[in-house]
N, C-alpha and C. Protein backbone atom coordinates (compact mmCIF):
# COMPACT_ATOMS: atom_id res chain seq x y z
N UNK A 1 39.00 43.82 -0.28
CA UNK A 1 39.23 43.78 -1.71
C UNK A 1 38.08 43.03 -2.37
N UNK A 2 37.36 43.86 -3.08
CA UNK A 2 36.05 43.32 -3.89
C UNK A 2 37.02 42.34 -5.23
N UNK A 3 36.72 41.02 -4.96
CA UNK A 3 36.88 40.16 -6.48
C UNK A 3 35.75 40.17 -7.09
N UNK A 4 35.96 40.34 -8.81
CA UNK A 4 35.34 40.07 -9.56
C UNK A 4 34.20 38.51 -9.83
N UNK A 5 35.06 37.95 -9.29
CA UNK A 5 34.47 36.30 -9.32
C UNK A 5 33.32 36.10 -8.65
N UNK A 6 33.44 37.00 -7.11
CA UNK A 6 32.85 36.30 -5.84
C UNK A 6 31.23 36.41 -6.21
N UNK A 7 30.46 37.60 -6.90
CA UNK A 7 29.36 37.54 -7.08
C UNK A 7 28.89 36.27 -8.14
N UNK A 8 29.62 35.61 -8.88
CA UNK A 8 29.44 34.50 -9.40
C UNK A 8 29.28 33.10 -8.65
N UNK A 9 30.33 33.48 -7.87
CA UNK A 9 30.28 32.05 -6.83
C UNK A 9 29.45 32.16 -6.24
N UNK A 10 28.55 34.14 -5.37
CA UNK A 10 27.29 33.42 -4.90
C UNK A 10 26.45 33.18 -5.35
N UNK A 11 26.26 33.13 -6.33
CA UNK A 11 24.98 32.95 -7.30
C UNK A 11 25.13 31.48 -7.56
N UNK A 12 26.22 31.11 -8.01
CA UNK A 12 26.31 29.66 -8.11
C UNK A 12 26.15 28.61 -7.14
N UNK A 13 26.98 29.63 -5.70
CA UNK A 13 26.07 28.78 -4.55
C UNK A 13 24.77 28.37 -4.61
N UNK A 14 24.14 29.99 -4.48
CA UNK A 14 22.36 29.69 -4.45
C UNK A 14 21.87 28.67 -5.45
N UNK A 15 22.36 28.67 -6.79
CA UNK A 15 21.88 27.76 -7.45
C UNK A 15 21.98 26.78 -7.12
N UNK A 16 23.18 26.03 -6.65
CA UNK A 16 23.37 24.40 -6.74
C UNK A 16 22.16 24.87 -4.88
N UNK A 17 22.26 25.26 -3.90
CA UNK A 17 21.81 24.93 -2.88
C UNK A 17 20.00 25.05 -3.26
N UNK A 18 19.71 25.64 -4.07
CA UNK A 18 18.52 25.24 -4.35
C UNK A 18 17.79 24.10 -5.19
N UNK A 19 18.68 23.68 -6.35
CA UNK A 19 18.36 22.26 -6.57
C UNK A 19 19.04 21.21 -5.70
N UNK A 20 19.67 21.47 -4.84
CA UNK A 20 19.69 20.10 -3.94
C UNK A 20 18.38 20.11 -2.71
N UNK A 21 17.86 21.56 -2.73
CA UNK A 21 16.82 21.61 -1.79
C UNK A 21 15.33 21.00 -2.70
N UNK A 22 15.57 21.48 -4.25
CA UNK A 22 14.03 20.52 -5.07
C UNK A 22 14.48 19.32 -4.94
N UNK A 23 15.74 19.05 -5.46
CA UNK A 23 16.04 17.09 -5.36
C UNK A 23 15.10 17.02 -4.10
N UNK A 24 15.91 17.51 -3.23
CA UNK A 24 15.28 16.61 -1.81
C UNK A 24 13.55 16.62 -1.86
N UNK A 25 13.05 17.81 -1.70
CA UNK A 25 11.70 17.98 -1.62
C UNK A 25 11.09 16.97 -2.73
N UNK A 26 11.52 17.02 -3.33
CA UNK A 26 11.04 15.83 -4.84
C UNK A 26 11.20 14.32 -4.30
N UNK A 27 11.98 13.87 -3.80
CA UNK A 27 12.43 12.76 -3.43
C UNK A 27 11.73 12.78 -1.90
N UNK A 28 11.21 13.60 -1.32
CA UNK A 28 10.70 13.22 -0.14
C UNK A 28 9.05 13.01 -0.46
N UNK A 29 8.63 13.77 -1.58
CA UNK A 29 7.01 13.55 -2.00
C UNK A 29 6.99 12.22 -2.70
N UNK A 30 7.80 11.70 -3.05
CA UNK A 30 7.82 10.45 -3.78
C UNK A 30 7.33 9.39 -3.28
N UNK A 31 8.61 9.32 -2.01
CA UNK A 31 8.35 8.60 -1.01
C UNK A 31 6.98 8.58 0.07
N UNK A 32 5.97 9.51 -0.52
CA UNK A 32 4.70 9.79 0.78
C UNK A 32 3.82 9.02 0.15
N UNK A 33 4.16 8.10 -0.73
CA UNK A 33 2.60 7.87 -1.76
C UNK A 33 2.57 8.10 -3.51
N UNK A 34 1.58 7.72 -3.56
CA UNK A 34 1.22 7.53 -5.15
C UNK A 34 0.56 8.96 -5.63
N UNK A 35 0.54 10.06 -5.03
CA UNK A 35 0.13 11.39 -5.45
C UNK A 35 -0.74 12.05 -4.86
N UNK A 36 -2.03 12.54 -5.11
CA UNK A 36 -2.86 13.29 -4.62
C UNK A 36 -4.42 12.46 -4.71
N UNK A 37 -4.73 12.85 -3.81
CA UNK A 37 -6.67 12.44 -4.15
C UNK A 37 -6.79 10.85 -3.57
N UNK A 38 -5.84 10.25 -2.61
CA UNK A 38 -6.27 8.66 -1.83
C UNK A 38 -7.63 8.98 -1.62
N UNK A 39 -8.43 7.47 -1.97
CA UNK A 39 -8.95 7.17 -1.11
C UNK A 39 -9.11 6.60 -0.04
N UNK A 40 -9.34 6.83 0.90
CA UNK A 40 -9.22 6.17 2.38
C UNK A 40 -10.02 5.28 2.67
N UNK A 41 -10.27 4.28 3.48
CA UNK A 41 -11.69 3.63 4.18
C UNK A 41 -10.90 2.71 5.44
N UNK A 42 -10.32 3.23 6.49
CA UNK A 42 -10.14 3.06 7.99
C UNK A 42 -8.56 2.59 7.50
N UNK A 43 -7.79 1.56 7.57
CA UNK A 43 -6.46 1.29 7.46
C UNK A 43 -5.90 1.35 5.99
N UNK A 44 -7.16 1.44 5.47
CA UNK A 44 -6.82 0.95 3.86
C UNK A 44 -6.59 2.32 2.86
N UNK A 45 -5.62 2.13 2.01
CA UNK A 45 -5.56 3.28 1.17
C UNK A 45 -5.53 2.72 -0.38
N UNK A 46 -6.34 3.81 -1.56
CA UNK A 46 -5.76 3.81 -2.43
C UNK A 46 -6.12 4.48 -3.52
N UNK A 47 -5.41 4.46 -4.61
CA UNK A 47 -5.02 5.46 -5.45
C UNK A 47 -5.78 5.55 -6.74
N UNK A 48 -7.03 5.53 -6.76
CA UNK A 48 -7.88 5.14 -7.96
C UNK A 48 -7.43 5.61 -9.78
N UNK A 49 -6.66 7.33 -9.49
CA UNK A 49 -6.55 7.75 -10.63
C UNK A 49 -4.80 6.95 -10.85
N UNK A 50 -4.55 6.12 -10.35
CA UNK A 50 -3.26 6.06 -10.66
C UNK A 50 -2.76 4.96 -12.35
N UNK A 51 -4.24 4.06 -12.33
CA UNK A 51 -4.43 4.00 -14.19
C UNK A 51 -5.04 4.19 -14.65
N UNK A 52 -5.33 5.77 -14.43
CA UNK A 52 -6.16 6.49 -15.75
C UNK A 52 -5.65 7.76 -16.34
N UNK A 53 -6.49 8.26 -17.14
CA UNK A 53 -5.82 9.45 -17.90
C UNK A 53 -5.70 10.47 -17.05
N UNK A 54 -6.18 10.42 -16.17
CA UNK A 54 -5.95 11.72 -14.89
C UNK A 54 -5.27 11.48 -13.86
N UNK A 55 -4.13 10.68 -14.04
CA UNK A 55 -3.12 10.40 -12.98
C UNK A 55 -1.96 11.70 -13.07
N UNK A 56 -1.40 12.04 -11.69
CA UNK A 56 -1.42 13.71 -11.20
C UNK A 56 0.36 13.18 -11.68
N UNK A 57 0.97 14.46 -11.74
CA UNK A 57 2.34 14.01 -12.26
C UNK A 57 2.95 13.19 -10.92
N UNK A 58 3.19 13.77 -10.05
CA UNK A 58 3.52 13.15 -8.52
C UNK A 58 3.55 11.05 -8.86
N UNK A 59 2.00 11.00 -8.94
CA UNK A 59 1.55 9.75 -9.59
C UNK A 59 2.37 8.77 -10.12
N UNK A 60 2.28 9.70 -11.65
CA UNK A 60 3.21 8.83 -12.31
C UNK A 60 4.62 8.51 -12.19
N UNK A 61 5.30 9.82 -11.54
CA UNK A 61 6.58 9.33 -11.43
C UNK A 61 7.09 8.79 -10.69
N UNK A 62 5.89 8.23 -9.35
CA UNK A 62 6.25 7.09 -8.83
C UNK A 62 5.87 5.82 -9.33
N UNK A 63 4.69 5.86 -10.34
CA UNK A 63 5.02 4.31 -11.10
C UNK A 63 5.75 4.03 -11.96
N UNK A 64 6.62 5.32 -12.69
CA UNK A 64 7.83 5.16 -13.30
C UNK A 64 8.64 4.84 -12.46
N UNK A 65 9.03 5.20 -11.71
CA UNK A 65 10.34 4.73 -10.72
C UNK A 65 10.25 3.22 -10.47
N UNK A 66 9.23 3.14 -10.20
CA UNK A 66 8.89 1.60 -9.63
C UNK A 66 8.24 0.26 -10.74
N UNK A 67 8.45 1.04 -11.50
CA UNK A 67 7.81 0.06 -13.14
C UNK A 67 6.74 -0.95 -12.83
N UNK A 68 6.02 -0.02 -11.83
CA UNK A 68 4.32 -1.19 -11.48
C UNK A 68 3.56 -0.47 -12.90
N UNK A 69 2.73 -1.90 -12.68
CA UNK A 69 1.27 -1.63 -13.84
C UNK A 69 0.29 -1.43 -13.04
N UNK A 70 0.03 -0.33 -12.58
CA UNK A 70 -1.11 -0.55 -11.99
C UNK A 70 -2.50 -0.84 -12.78
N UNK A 71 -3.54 -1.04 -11.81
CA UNK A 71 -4.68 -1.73 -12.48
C UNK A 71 -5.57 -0.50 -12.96
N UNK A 72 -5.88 -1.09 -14.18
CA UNK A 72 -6.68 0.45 -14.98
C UNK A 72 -8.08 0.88 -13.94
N UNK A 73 -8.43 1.73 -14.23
CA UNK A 73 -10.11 2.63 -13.23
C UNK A 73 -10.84 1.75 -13.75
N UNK A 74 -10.83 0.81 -15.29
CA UNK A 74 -12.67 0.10 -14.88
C UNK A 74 -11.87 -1.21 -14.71
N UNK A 75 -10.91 -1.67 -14.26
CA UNK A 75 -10.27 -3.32 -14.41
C UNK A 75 -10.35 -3.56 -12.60
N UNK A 76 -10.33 -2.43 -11.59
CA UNK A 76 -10.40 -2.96 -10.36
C UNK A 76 -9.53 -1.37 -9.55
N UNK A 77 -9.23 -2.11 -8.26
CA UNK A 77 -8.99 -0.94 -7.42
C UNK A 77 -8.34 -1.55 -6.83
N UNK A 78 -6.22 -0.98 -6.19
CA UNK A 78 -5.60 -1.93 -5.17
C UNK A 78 -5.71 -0.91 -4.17
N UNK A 79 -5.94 -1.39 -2.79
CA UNK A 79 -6.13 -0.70 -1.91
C UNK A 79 -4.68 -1.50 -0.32
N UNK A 80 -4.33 -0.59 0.25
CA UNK A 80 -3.11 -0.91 0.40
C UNK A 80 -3.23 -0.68 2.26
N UNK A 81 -3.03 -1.24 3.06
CA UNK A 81 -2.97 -0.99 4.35
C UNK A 81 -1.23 -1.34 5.22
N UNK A 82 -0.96 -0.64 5.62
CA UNK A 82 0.25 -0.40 6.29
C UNK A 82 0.32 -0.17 7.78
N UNK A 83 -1.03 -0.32 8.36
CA UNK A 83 -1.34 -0.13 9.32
C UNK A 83 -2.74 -1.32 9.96
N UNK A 84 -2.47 -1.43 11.08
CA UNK A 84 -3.67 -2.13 11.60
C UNK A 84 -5.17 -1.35 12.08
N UNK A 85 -6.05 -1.80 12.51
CA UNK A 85 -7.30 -1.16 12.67
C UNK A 85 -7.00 -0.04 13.51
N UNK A 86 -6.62 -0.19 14.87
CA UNK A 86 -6.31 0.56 15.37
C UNK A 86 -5.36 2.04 14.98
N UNK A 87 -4.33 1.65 14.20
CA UNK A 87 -3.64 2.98 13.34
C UNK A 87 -2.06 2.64 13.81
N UNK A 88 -1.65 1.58 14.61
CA UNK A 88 -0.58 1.34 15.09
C UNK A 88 0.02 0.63 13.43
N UNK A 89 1.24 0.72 13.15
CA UNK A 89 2.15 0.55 11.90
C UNK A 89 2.12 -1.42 11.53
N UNK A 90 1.74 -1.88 10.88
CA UNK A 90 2.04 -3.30 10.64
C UNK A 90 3.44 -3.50 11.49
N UNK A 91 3.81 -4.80 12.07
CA UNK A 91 4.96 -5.51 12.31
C UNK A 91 5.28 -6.69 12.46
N UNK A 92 6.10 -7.12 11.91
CA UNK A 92 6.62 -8.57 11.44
C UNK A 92 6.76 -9.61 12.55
N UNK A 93 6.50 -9.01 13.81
CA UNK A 93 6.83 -9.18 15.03
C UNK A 93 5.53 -9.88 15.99
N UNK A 94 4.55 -9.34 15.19
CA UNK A 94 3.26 -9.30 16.20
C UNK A 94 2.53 -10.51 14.85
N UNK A 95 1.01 -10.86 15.80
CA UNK A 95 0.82 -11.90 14.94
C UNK A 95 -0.86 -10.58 14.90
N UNK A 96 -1.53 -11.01 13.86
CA UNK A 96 -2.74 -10.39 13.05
C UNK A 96 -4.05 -10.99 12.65
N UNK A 97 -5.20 -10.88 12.92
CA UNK A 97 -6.20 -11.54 12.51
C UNK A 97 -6.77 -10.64 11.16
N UNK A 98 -7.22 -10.80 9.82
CA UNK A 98 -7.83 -9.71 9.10
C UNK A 98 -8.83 -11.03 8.78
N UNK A 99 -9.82 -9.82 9.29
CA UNK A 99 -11.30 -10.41 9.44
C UNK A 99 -12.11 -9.87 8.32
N UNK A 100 -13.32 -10.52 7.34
CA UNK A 100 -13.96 -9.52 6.68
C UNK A 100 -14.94 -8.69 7.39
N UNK A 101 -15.49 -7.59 6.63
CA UNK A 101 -16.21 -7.98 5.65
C UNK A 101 -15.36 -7.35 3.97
N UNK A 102 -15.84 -7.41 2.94
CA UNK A 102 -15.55 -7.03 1.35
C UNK A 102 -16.53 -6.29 1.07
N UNK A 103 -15.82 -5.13 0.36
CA UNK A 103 -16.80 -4.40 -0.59
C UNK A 103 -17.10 -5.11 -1.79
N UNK A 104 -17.98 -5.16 -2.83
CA UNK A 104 -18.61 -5.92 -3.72
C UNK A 104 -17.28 -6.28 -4.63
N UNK A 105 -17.15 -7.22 -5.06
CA UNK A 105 -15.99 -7.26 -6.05
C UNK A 105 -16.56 -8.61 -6.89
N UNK A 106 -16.22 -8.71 -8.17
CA UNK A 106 -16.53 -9.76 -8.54
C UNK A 106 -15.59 -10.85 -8.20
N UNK A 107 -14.20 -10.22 -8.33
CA UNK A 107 -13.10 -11.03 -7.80
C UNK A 107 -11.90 -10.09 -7.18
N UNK A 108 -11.22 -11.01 -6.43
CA UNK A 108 -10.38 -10.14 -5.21
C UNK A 108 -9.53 -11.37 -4.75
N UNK A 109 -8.29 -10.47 -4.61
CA UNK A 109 -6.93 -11.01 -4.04
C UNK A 109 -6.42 -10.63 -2.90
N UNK A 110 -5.73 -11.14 -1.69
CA UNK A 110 -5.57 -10.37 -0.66
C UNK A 110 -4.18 -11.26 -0.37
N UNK A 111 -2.92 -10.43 -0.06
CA UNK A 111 -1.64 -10.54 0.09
C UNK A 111 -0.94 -9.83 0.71
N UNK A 112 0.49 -10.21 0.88
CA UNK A 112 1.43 -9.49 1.94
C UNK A 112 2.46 -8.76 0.94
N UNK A 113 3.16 -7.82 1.21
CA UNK A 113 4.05 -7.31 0.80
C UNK A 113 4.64 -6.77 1.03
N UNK A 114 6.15 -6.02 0.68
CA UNK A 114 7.23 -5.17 1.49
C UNK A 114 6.67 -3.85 1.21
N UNK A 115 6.80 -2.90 2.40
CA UNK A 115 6.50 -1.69 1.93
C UNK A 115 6.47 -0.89 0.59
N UNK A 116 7.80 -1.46 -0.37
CA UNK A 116 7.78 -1.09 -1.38
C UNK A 116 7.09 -2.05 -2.49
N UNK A 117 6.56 -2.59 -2.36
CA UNK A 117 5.76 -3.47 -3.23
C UNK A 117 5.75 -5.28 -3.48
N UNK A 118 7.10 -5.79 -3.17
CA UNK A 118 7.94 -6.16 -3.25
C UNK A 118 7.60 -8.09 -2.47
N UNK A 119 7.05 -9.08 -3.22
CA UNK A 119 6.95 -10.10 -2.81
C UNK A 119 7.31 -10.65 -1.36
N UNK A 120 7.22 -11.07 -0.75
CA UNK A 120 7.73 -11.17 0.86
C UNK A 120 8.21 -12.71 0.94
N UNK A 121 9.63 -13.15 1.08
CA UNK A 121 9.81 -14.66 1.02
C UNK A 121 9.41 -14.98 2.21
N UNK A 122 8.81 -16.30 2.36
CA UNK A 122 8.08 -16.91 3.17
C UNK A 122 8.24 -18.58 3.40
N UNK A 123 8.64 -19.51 4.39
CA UNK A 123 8.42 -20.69 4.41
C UNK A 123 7.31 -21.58 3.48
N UNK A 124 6.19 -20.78 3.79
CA UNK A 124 5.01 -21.45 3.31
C UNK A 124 5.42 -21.20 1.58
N UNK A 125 5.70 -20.69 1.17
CA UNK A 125 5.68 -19.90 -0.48
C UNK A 125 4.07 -19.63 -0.55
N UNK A 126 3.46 -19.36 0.21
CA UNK A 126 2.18 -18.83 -0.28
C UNK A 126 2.17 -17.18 -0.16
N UNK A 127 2.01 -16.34 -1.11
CA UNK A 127 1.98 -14.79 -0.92
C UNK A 127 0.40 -14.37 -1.10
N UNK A 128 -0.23 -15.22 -0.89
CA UNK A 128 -1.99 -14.32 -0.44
C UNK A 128 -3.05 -15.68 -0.77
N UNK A 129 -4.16 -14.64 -0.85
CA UNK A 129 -5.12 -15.97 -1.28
C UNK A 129 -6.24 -14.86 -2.09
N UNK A 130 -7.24 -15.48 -2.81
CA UNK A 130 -8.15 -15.13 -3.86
C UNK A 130 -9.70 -15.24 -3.33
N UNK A 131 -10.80 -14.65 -3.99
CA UNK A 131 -11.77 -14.97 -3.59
C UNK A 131 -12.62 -16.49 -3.70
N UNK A 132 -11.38 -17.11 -4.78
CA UNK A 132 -11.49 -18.55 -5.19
C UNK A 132 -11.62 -19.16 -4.11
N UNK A 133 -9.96 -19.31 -3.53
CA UNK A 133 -9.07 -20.55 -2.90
C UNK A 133 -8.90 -20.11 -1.38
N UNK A 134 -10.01 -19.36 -0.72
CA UNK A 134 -9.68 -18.94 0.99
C UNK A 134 -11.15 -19.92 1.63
N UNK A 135 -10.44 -20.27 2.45
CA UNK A 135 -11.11 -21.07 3.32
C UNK A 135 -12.35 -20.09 3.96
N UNK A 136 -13.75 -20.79 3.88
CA UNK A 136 -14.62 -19.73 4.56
C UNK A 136 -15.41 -20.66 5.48
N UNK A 137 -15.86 -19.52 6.21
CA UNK A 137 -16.51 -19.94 7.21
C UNK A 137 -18.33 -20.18 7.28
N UNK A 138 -18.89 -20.91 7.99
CA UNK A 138 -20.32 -21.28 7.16
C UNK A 138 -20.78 -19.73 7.30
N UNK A 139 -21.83 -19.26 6.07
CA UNK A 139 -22.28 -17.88 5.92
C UNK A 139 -21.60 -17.37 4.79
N UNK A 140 -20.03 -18.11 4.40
CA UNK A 140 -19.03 -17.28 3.39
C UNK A 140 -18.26 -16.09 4.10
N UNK A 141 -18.43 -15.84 5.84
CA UNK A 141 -17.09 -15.14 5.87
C UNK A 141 -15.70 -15.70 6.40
N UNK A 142 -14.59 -15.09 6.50
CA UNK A 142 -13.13 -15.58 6.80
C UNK A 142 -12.55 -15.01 7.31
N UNK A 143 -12.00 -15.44 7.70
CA UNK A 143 -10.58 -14.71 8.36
C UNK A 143 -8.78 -15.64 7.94
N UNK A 144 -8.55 -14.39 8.19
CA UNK A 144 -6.90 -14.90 7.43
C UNK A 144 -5.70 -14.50 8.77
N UNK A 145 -4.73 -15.29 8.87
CA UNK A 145 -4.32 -16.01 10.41
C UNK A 145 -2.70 -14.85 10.31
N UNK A 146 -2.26 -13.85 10.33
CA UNK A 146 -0.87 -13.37 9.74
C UNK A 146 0.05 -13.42 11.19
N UNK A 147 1.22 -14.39 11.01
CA UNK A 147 1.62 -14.71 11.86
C UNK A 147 3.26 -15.58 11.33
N UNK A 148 4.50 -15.70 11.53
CA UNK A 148 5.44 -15.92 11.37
C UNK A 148 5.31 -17.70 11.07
N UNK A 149 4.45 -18.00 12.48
CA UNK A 149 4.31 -19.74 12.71
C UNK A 149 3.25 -20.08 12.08
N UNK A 150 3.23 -21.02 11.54
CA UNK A 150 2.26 -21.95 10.79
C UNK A 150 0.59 -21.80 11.43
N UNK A 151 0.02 -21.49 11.29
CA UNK A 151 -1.50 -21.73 11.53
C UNK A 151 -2.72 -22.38 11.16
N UNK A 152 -3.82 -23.02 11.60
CA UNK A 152 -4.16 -23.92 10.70
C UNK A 152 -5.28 -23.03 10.09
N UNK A 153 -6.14 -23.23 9.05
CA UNK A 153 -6.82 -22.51 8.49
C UNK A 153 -5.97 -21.36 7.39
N UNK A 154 -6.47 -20.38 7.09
CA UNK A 154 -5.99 -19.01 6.08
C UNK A 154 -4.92 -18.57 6.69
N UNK A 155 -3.79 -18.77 5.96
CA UNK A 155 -2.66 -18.31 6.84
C UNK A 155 -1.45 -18.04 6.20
N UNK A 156 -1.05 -15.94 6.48
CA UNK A 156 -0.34 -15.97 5.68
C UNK A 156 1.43 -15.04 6.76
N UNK A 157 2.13 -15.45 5.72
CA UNK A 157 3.80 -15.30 6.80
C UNK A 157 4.15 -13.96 6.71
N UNK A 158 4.71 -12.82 7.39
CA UNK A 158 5.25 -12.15 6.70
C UNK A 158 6.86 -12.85 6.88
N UNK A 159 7.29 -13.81 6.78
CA UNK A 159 8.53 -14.13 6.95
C UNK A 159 9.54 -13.51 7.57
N UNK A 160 10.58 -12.81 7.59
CA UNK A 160 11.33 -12.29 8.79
C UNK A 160 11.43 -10.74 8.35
N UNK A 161 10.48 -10.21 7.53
CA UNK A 161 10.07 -8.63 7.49
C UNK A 161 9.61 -8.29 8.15
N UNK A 162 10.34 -6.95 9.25
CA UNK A 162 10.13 -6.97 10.10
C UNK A 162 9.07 -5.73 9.34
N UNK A 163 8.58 -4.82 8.57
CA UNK A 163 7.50 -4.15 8.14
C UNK A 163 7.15 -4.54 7.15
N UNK A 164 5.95 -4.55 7.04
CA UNK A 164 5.17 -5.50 5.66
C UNK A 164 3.77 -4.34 5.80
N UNK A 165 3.10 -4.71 4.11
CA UNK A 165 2.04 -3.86 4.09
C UNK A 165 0.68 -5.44 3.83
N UNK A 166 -0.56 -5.12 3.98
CA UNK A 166 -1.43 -5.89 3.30
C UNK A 166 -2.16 -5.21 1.96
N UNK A 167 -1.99 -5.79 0.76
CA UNK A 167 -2.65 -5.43 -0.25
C UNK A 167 -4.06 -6.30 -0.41
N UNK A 168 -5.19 -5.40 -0.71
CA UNK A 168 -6.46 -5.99 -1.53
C UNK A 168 -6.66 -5.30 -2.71
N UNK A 169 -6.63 -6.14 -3.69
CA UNK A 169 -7.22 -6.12 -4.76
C UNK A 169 -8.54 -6.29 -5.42
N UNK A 170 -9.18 -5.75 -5.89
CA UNK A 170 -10.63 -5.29 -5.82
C UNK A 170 -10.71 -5.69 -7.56
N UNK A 171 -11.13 -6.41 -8.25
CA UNK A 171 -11.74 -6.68 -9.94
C UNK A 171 -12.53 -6.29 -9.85
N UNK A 172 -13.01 -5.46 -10.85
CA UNK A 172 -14.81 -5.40 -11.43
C UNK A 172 -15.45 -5.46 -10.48
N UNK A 173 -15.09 -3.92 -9.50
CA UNK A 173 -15.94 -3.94 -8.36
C UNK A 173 -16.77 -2.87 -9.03
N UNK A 174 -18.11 -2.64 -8.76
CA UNK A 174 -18.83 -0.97 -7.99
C UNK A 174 -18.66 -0.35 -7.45
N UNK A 175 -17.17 -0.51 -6.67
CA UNK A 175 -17.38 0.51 -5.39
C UNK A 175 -16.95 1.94 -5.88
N UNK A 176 -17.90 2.84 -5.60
CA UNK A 176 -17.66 4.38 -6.26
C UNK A 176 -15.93 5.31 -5.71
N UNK A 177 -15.20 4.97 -6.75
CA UNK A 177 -14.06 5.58 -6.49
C UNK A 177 -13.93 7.03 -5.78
N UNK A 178 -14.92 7.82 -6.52
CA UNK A 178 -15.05 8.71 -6.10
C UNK A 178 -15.25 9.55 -5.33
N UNK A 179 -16.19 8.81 -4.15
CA UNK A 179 -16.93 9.14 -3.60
C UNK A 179 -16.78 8.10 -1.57
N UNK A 180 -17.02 8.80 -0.86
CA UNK A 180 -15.98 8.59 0.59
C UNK A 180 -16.18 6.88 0.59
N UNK A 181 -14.98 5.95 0.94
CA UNK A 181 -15.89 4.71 1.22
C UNK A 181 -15.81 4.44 2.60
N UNK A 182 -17.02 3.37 2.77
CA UNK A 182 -17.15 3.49 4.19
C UNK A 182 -16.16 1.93 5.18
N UNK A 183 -15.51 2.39 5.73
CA UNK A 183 -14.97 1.62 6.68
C UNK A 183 -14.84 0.32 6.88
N UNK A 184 -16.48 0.31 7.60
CA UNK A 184 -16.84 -1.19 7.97
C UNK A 184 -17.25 -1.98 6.31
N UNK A 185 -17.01 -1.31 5.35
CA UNK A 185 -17.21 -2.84 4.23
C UNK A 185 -16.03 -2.92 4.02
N UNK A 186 -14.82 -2.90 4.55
CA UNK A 186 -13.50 -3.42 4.42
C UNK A 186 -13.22 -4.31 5.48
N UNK A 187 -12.13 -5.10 5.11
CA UNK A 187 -11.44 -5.65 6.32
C UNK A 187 -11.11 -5.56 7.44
N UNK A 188 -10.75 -5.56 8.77
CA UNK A 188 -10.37 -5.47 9.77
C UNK A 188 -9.22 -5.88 10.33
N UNK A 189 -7.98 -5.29 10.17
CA UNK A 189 -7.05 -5.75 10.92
C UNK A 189 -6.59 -6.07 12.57
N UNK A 190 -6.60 -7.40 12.78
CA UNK A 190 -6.50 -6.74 14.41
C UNK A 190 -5.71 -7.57 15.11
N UNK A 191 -4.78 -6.70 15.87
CA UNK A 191 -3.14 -6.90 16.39
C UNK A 191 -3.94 -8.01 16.93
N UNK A 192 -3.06 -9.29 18.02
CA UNK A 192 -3.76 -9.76 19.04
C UNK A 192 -2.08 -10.02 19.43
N UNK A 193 -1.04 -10.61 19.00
CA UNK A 193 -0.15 -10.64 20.75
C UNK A 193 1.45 -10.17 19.68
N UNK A 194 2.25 -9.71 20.23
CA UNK A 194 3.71 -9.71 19.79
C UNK A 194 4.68 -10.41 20.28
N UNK A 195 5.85 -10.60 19.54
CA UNK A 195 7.09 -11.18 19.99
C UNK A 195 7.91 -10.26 20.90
C-alpha cells in the first residue's frame, strides 16, 4: 500500500541526514585550524591572513567562536607549535628544552598554552617570558627549561596539562609572511626524558 506521506518523510529524511552530515563536516574543519594558507617553519605554525582583510571564511569563524584578537599582518605574527622538533605531539609528561635561534623581531613573547588557547595554571604563575625579561646566555642566546619541576634558569610549567601547545609571538618582525620560512631561524624543541 503506497502512502501518500512516505515520499515526504523521505525527503525529509535526506534533508535532516544531510545537514547533520554539513554540521559535522563544519565542525570537524573548525577544529583542524585557523583556515587555509599556514605557514609552516619545522614544528611551528601560523596563520598570517588571520588579521587581515583576506582572512578565508573557515578563518574567521574560528576566531568568532573563540573571541581571540588576533594580531593584525603589520602588528606581528603568532606562530603556534603543538609538536616537538622531532614531530612527536607536546606532553605534559615529558620535560623539553626550546633552544633558539629567532627570526628578526623587534619584540617577542614565548609561552605555554592549552591547545585551545587557553592560559595554563601553573605553581610558578609565570605563563612565558619576553624578549625583555629571559635570561641569556653570553652571545644573547637561551634556552627555556619546560618541565613540571622547578628549574633553575628560563623555566616554564605546563602544570598538570597533560597537552599543551608553545606559542611565539613575533612584533614588528620582517619575516616575509608570504613566502616559505626557513626552519632553522626558529626555535627548537627538544624532548629529553618523560614521566
Amino acid at each position: 500500500m503506497n502512502r501518500p506521506y512516505a515520499k515526504y518523510l523521505r525527503a525529509g529524511s535526506a534533508m535532516l541526514g544531510g545537514l547533520a552530515l554539513g554540521l559535522f563536516a563544519t565542525a570537524l574543519s573548525l577544529d583542524s585550524g585557523y583556515g587555509f594558507n599556514p605557514l609552516r617553519a619545522g614544528p611551528w605554525t601560523a596563520w598570517p591572513s588571520l588579521g587581515g582583510a583576506d582572512i578565508d571564511p573557515y578563518g574567521r569563524a574560528v576566531v568568532s567562536r573563540t573571541g581571540e584578537a588576533p594580531l593584525g599582518r603589520d602588528q606581528g605574527v603568532a606562530f603556534v607549535a603543538a609538536e616537538d622538533s622531532n614531530g612527536a605531539p607536546l606532553d605534559g609528561a615529558c620535560e623539553y628544552r626550546i633552544v633558539d635561534a629567532l627570526p628578526p623581531a623587534r619584540f617577542w613573547t614565548l609561552s605555554l598554552a592549552t591547545p585551545t588557547g587557553a592560559l595554563i595554571d601553573n605553581p610558578a604563575g609565570r605563563y612565558g617570558f619576553s624578549s625583555v625579561d629571559i635570561l641569556r646566555r653570553e652571545g644573547g642566546a637561551f634556552d627555556v627549561a619546560v618541565a613540571r619541576t622547578a628549574r633553575a634558569g628560563n623555566w616554564l610549567s605546563p602544570g598538570e596539562a597533560r597537552r599543551f601547545v608553545v606559542v611565539l609571538r613575533l612584533y614588528d618582525t620582517p619575516l616575509d609572511t608570504d613566502a616559505r620560512a626557513d626552519p632553522n631561524s626558529f626555535p627548537r624543541i627538544v624532548k629529553s626524558t618523560c614521566a
